[in-house]
Protein backbone atom coordinates (compact mmCIF):
# COMPACT_ATOMS: atom_id res chain seq x y z
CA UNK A 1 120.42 110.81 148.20
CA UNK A 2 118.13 113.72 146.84
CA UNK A 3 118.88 116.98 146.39
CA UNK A 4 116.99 119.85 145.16
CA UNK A 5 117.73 123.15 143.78
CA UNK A 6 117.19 125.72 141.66
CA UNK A 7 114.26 127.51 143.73
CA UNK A 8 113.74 131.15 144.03
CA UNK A 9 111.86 134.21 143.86
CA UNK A 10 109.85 135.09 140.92
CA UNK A 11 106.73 137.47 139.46
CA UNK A 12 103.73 135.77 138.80
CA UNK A 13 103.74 134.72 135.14
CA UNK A 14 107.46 133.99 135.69
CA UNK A 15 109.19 130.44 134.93
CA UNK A 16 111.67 128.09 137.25
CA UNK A 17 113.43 125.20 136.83
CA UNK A 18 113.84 122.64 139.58
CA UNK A 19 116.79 120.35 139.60
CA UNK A 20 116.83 117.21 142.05
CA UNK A 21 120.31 115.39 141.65
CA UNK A 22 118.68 111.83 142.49
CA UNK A 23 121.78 109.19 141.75
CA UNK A 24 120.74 105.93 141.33
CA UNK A 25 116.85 106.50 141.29
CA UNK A 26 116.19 107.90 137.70
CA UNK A 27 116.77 104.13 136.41
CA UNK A 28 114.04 101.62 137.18
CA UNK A 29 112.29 100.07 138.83
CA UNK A 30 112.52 103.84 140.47
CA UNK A 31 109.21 106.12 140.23
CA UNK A 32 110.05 109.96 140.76
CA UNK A 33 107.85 112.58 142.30
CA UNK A 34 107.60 116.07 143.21
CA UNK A 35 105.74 117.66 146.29
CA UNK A 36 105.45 121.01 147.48
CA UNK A 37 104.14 122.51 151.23
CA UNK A 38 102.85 125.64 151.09
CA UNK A 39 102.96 128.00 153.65
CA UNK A 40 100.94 127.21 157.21
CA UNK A 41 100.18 124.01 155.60
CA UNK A 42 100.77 120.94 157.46
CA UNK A 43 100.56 118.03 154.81
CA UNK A 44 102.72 117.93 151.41
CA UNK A 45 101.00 118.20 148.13
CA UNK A 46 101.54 115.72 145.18
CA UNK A 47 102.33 117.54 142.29
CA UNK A 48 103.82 115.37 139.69
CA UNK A 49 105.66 111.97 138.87
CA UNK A 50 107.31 109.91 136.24
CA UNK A 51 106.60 106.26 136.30
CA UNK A 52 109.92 103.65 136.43
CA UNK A 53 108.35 103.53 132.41
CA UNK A 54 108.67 107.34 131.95
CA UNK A 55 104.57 107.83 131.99
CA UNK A 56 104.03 111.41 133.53
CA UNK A 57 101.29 113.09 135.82
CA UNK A 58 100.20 115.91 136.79
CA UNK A 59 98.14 117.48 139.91
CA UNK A 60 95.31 119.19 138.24
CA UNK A 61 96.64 122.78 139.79
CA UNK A 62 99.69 122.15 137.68
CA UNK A 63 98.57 120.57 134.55
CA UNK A 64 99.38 122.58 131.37
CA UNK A 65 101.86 124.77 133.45
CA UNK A 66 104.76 122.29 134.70
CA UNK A 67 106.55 119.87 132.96
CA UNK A 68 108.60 116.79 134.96
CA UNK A 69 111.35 115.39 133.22
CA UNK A 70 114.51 113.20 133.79
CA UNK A 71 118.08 112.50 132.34
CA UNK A 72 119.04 109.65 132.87
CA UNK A 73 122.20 109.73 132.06
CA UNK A 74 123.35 112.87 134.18
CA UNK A 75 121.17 111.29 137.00
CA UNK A 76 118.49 114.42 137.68
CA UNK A 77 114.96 114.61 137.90
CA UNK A 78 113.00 118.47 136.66
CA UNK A 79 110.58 120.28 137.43
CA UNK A 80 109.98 122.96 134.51
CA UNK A 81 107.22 125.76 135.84
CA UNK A 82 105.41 128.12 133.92
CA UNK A 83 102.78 130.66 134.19
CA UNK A 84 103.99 130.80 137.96
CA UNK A 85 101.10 132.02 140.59
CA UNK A 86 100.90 133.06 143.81
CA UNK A 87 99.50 130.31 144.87
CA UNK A 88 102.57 128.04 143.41
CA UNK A 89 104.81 129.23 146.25
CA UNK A 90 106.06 126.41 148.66
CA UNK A 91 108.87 124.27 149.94
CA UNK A 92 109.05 121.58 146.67
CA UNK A 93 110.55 118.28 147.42
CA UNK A 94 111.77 115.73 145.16
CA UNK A 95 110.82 111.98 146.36
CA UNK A 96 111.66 108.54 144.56
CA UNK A 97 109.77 105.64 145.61
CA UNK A 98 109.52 101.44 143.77
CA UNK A 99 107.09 101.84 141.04
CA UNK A 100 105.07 104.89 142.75
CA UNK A 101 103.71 102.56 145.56
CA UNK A 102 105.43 104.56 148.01
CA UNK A 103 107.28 101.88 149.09
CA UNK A 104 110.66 102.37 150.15
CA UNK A 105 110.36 106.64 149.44
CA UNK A 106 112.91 108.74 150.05
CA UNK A 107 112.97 112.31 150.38
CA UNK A 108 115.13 115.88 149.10
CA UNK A 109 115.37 118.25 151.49
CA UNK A 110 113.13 120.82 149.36
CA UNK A 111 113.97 124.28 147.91
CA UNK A 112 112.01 127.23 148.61
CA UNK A 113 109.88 128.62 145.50
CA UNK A 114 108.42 132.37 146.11
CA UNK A 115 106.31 133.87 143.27
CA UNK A 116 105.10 137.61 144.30
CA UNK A 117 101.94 139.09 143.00
C-alpha cells in the first residue's frame, strides 16, 4: 500500500515536500516513482524514480528543482520541490514497480499540489 501526502497550496518560488508511506517497496528489488496529472490532462506524467540500486532520475521539467529520496528504514519515499511554478501544479502519485519495468506497479492515491502565480 501507497500513500501520499504532504501536498498543498503554495506561491510560485515556494518549496513542498511529498511523503509516500510505501511499506515493503523501498527495499529491493523495488524501483520507486513519482507521477503527477495536471489539470484537463488525461495521461500521468513521469517525473522521477529511484532504481532498486538507489540511481535517481529526473523528467527534464524537474531537473535541478526536485529531489527524490527514500528511508529505508522508516519505509517512505520523497519528493523534495523547489523553485515551485505554475506549471508544477497536479495530482502527484507515488508508484513502485520490479526494477522500473513497470511490472507488477502499484499506485498512491495522489495528493493535490497547487502553486499560484
Amino acid at each position: 500500500q501507497l500513500v501520499e501526502s504532504g501536498g498543498g497550496s503554495v506561491q510560485a518560488g515556494g518549496s513542498l515536500r511529498l511523503s509516500c508511506a510505501a511499506s515493503g517497496y523501498t527495499s529491493s528489488p523495488y524501483c520507486m516513482l513519482w507521477f503527477r496529472q495536471a489539470p484537463g490532462k488525461q495521461r500521468r506524467e513521469w517525473v522521477s524514480r529511484i532504481s532498486n540500486l538507489g540511481s535517481t532520475t529526473y523528467a527534464a521539467s524537474v531537473q535541478g528543482r526536485f529531489t527524490i529520496s527514500k528511508d529505508s528504514e522508516k519505509n517512505t519515499l520523497y519528493l523534495e520541490m523547489k523553485s515551485l511554478k505554475p506549471e508544477d501544479t497536479a495530482i502527484y502519485y507515488c508508484a513502485a514497480d520490479l526494477r522500473c519495468s513497470s511490472t507488477s506497479r502499484v499506485w498512491g492515491q495522489g495528493t493535490q499540489v497547487t502553486v499560484s502565480s
